[in-house]
Protein backbone atom coordinates (compact mmCIF):
# COMPACT_ATOMS: atom_id res chain seq x y z
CA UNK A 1 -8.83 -2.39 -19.27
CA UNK A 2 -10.16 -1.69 -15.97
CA UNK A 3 -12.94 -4.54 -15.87
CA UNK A 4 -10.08 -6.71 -17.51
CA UNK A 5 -7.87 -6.28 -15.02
CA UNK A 6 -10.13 -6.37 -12.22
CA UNK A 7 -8.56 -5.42 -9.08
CA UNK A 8 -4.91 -5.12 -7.18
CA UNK A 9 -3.26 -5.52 -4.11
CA UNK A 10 -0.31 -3.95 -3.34
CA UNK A 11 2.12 -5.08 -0.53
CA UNK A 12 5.68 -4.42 1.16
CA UNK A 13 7.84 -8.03 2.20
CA UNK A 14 10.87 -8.48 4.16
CA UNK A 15 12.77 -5.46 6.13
CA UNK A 16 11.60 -2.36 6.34
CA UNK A 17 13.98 0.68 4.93
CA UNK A 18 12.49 3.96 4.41
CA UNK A 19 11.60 4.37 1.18
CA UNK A 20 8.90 2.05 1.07
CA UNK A 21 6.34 3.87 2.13
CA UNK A 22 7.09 6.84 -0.68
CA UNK A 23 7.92 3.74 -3.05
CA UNK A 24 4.42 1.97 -2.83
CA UNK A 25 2.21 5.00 -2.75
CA UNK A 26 4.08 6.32 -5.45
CA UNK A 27 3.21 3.39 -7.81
CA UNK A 28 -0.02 3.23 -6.80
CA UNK A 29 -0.64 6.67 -7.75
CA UNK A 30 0.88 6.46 -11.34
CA UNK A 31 -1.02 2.92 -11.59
CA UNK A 32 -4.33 4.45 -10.35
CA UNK A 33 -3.73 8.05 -12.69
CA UNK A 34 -3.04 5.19 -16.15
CA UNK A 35 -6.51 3.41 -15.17
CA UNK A 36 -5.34 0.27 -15.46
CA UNK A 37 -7.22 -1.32 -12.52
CA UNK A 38 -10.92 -0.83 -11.14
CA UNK A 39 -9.76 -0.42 -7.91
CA UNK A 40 -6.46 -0.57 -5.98
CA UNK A 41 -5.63 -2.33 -2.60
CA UNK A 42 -2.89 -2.06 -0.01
CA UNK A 43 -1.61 -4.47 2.30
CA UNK A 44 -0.38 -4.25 5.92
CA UNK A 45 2.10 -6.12 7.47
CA UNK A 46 3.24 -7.74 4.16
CA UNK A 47 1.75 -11.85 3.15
CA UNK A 48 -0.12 -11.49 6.53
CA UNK A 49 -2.19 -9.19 4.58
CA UNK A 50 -3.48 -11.63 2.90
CA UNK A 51 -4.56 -13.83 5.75
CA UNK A 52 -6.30 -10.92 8.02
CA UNK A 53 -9.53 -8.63 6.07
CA UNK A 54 -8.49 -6.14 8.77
CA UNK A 55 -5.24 -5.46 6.78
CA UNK A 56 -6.33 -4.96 3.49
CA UNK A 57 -7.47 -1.52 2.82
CA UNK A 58 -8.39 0.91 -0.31
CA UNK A 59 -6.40 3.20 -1.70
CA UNK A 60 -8.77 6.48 -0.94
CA UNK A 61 -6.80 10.00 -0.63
CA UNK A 62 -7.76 9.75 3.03
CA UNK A 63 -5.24 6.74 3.51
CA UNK A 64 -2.77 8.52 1.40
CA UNK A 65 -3.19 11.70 3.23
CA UNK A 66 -2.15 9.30 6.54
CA UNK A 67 0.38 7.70 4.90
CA UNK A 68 2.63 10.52 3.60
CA UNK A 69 3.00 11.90 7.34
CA UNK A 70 4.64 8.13 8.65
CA UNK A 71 7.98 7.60 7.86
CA UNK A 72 9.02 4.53 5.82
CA UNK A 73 6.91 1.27 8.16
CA UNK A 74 4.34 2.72 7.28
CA UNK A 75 2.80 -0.19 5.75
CA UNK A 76 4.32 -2.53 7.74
CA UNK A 77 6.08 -5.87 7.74
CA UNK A 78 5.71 -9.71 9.07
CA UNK A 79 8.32 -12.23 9.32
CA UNK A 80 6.98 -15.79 9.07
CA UNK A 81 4.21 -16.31 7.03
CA UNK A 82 4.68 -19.16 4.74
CA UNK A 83 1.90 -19.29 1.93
CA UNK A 84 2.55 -22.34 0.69
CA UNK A 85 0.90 -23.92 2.93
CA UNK A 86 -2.42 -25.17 1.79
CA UNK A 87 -3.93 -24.23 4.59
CA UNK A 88 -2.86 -20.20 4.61
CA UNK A 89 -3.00 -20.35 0.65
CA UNK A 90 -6.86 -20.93 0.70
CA UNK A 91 -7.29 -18.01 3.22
CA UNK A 92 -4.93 -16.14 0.89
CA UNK A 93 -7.33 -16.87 -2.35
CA UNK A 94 -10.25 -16.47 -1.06
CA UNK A 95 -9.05 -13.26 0.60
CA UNK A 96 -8.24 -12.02 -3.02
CA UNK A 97 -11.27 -12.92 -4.84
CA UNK A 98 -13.44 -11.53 -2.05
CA UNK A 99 -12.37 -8.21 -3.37
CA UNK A 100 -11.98 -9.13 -7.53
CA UNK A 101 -8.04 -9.17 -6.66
CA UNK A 102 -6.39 -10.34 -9.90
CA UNK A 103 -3.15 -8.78 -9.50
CA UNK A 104 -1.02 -8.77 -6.18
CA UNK A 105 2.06 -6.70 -6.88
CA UNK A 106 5.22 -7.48 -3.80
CA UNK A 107 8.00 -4.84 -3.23
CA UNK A 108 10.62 -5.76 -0.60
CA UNK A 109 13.98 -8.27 0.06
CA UNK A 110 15.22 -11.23 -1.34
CA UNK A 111 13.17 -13.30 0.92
CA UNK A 112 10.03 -11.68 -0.89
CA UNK A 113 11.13 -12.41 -4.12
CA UNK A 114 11.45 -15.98 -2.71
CA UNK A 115 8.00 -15.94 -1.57
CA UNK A 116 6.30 -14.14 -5.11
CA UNK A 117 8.14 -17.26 -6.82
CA UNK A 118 6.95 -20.11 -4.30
CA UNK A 119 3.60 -19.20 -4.58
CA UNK A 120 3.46 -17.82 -8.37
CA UNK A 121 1.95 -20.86 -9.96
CA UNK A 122 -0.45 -22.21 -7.03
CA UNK A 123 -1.85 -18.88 -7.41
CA UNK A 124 -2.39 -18.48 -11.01
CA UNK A 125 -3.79 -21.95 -11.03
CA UNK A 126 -6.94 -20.39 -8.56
CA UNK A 127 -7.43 -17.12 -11.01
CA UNK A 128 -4.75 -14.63 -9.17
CA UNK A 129 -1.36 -13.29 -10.30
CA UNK A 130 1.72 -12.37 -8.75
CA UNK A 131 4.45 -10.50 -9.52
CA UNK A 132 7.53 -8.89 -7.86
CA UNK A 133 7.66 -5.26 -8.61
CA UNK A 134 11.12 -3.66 -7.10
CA UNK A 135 14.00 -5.08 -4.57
CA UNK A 136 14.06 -3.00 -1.49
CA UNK A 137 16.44 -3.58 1.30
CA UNK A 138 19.21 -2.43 3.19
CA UNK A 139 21.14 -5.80 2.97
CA UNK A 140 21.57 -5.43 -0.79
CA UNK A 141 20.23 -8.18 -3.51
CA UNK A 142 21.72 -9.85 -6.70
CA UNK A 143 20.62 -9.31 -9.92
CA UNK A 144 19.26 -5.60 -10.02
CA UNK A 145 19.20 -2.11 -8.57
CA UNK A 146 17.69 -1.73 -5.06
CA UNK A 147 16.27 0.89 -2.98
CA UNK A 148 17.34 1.25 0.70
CA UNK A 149 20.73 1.29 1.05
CA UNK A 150 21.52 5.15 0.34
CA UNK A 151 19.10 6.02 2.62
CA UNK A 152 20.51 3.57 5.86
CA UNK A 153 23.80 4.46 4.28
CA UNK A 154 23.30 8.34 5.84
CA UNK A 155 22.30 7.00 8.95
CA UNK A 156 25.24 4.58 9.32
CA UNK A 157 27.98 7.24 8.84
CA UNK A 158 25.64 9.66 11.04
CA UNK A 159 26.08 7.10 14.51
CA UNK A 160 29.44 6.10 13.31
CA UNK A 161 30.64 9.72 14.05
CA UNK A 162 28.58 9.98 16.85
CA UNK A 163 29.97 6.96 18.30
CA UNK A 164 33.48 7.70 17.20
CA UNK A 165 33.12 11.24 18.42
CA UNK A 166 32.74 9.95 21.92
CA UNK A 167 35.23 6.94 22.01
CA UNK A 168 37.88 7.33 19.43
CA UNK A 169 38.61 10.50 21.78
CA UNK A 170 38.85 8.49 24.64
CA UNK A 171 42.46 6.97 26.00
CA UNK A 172 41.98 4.23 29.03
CA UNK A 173 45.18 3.79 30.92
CA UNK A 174 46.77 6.05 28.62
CA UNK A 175 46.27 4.19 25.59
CA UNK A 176 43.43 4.82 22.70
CA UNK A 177 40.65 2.28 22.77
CA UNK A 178 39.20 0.39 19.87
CA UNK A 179 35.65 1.49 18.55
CA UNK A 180 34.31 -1.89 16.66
CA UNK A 181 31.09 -1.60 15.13
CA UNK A 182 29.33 -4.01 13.55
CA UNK A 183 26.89 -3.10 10.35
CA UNK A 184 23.18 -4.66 9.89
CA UNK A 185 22.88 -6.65 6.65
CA UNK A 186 23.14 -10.18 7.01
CA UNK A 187 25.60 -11.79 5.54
CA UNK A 188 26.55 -9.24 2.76
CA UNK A 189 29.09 -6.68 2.68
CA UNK A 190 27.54 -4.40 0.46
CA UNK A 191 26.57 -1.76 3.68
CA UNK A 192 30.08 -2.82 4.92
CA UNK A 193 31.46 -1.31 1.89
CA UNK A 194 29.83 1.51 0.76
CA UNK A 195 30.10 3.08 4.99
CA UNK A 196 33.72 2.52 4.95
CA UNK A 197 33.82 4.57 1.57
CA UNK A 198 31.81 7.57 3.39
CA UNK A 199 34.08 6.91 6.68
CA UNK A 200 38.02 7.38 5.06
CA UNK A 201 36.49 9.98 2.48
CA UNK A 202 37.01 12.68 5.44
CA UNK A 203 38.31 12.76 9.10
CA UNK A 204 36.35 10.65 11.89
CA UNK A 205 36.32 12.49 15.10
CA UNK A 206 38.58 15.16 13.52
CA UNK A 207 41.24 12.78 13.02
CA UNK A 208 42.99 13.03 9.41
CA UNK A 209 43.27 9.12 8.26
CA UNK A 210 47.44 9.26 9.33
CA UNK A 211 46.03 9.46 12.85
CA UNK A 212 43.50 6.67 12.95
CA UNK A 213 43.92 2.82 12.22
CA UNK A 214 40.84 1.83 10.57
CA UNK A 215 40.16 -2.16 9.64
CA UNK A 216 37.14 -3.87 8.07
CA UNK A 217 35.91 -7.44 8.84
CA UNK A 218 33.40 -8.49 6.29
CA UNK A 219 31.28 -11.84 5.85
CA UNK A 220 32.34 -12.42 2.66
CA UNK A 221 35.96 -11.85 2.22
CA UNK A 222 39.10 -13.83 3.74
CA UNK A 223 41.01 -11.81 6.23
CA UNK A 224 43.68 -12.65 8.63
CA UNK A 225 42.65 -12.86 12.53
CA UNK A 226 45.67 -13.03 13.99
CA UNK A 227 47.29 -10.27 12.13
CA UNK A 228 44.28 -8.09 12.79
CA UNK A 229 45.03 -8.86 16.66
CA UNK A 230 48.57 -8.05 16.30
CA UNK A 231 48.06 -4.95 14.63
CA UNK A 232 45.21 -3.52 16.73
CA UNK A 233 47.33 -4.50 20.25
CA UNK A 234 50.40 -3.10 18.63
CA UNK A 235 48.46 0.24 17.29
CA UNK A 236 49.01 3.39 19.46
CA UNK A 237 46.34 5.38 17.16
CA UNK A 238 42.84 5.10 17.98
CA UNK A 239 41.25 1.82 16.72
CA UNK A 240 38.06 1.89 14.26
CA UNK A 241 36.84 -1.38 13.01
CA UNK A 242 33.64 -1.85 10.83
CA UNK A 243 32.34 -5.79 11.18
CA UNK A 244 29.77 -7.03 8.88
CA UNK A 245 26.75 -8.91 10.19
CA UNK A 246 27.42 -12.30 9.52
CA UNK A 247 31.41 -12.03 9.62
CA UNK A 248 33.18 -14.57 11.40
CA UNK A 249 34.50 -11.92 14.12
CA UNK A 250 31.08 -12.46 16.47
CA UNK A 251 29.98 -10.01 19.32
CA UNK A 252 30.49 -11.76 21.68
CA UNK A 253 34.38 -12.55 21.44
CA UNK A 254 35.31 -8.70 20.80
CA UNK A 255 36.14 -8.31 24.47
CA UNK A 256 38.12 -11.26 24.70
CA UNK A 257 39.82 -11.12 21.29
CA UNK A 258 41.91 -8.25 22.29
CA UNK A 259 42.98 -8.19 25.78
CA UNK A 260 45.71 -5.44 25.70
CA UNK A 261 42.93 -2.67 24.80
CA UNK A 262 39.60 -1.77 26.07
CA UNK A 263 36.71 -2.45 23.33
CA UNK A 264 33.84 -0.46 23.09
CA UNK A 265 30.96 -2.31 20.67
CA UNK A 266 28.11 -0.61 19.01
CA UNK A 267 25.45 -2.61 17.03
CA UNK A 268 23.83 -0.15 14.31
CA UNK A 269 20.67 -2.27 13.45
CA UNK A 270 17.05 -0.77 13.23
CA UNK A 271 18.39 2.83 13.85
CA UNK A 272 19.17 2.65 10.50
CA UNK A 273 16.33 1.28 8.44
CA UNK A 274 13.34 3.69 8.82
CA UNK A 275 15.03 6.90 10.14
CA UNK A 276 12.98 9.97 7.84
CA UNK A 277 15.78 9.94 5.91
CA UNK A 278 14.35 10.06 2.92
CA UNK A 279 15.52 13.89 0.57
CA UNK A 280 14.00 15.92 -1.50
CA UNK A 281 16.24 13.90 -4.47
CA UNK A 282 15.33 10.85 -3.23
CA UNK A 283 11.88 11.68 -3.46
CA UNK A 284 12.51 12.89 -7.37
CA UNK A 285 14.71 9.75 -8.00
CA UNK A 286 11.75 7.05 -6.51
CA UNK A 287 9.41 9.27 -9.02
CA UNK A 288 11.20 9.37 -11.91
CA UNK A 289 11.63 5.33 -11.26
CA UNK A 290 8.11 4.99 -10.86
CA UNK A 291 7.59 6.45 -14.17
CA UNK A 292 9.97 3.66 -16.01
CA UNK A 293 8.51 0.65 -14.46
CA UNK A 294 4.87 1.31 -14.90
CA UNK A 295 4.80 1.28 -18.54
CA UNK A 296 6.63 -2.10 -17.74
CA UNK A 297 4.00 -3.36 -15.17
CA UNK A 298 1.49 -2.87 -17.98
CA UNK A 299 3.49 -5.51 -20.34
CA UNK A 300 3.49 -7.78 -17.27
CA UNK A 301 0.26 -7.79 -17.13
CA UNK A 302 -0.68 -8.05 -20.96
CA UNK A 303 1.48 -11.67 -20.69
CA UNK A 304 -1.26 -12.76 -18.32
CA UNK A 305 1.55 -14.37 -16.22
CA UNK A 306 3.70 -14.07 -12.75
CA UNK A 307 6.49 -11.75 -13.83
CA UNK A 308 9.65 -9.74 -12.06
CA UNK A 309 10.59 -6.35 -13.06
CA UNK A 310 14.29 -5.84 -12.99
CA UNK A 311 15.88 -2.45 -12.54
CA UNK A 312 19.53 -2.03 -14.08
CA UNK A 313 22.13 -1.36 -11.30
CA UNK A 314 22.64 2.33 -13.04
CA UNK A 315 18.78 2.73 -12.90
CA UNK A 316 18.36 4.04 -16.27
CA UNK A 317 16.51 0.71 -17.97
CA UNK A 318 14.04 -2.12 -16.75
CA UNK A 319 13.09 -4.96 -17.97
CA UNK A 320 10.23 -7.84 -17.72
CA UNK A 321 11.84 -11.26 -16.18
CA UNK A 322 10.41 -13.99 -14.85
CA UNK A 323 8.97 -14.22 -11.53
CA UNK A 324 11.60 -16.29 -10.53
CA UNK A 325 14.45 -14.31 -11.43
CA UNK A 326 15.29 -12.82 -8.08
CA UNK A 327 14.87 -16.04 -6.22
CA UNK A 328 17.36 -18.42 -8.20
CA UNK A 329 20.28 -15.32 -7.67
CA UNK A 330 19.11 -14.84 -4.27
CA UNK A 331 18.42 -18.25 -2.01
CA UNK A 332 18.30 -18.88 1.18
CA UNK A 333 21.42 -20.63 1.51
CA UNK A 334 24.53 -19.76 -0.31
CA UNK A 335 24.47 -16.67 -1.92
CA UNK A 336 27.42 -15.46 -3.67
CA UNK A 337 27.00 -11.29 -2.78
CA UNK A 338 28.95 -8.89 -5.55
CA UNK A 339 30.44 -5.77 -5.20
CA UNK A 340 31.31 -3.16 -7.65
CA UNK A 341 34.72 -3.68 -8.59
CA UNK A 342 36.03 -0.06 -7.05
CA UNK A 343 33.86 -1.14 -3.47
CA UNK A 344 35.76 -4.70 -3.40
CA UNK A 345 39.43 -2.40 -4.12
CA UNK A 346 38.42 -0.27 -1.48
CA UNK A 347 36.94 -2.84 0.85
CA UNK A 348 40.80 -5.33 0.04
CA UNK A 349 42.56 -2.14 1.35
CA UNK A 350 41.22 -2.09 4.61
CA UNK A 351 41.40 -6.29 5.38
CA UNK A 352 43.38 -7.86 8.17
């Protein structure tokens, strides 16, 4: 199977969250124990990889050794690199079959899955396959289970307290302020929901939930902006709000929105993505996971064609799609983000 096969590539797209690092070496050891390819390669700094020779290395314990000391960027990202271009997809090719590259296997966001599918059949057509391996990102994706989220998840709630530790126990002018805080993950809610769960499951700052008014603005929901105004001006409790990126509630106007109380704004961006926070049970989980979708890389790979392997949102079953199947649920304009029915209740409760 190994002269078969040839050679792989392995490589991390989109946004970096912290278990990609344990994610890709993980599958690379399981694929490299089964035998299933000559030799294995990983990328840096995701598609560019496959423009520079500098950032395509070997799988050797040595590398391994290095990599299980870094934290999840490990490998790396790069925004930007379109290889549909002719011009990059020739570098691209000829970078692959420099090496005997047959397979190049992409774990990362919905703009990688985007990617894997633009390029699937321009690359088959020159002798190399593609195929999207597992969604990883904090923003969430449609269509699958992701990994990511739990992990940013920690480090949300971790600031939030910080944060509301500091301010929510703060009165100016001998009135409580309002802590607003808005939540990386572009234009999705699913971060937005799943923090305000951890938030109201337990007191913030000490404060038992009769003591605090807590609101949250998402992207994707309707909510009222004048009765949020009226009911944070009128509020003599100390003010939390949670704003998703991409909500219609901007930065920039949260000082001037409400002028009868001092705001105090905290962004919670890359703090959150690659922050160790990786457990012992997450570490268990991403191996155990590993251990289902190998068996399924290997029936990718016996179709002789791109492929996606989809992960079931409980994580106990995958499945071979097409390489596609990510990128029609997920485009670039107008996605249609889902919650799980007890996230939207819980989300509904706490809308303007």
């Amino acid at each position: 199977m190994k002269e078969k096969n040839g050679n792989c590539l392995f490589l991390y797209g989109g946004g970096l969250v912290d278990s990609a690092n344990l994610f890709l070496r993980t599958i690379m050891e399981k694929v490299e124990e089964r035998g299933i390819f000559k030799h294995i390669y990983v990328g840096r700094y995701s598609f560019e990889a496959l423009l520079e020779k500098r950032f395509i290395m070997e799988w050797t314990p040595s590398l391994k050794a290095a990599a299980e000391k870094e934290h999840g960027g490990y490998f790396g990202t790069c925004r930007g690199v379109d290889l549909t271009k002719p011009e990059l997809q020739e570098i691209a090719i000829q970078q692959c079959k420099a090496r005997n590259i047959k397979w190049v296997f992409v774990a990362g966001g919905d703009g990688s899955s985007r990617q894997v599918a633009e390029i699937a059949e321009d690359f088959r057509s020159k002798g190399v396959m593609v195929a999207f391996l597992m969604p990883c990102t904090v923003d969430g994706i449609e269509g699958g289970a992701s990994l990511g989220i739990d992990m940013a998840i920690r480090t949300y709630v971790d600031l939030i307290r910080n944060f509301a530790n500091a301010t929510l126990c703060t009165r100016d002018n001998r009135a409580f302020s309002v802590s607003a805080i808005i939540l990386q993950g572009r234009n999705r809610d699913d971060l937005l929901a799943h923090v305000l769960k951890a938030i109201v499951s337990s007191p913030v700052a000490g404060l038992d939930q009769q003591y605090i008014d807590v609101f949250a603005i998402p992207a994707n929901y309707e909510w009222d902006r004048e009765r949020l105004i009226k009911s944070v001006e009128a509020s003599d409790k100390p003010v939390l709000m949670l704003i998703s990126e991409g909500a219609t509630l901007i930065k920039s106007e949260l000082h001037t929105t409400f002028s009868k109380k001092k705001v105090r704004i905290y962004s919670v961006a890359h703090l959150a993505q690659v922050n160790g926070g990786t457990t012992e049970k997450d570490i268990e989980g991403i191996s155990q996971l590993v251990d289902k979708l190998v068996p399924y890389l290997e029936i990718g790979i016996k179709k002789d064609e791109p492929f996606s392997l989809v992960v079931s949102h409980d994580f106990t079953s995958v499945r071979v799609e097409k390489v596609d199947y990510y990128a029609k649920l997920n485009p670039r304009e107008g996605q249609h983000p889902t919650l799980k029915p007890s996230l939207e209740i819980l989300l509904k409760q706490y809308l303007p």
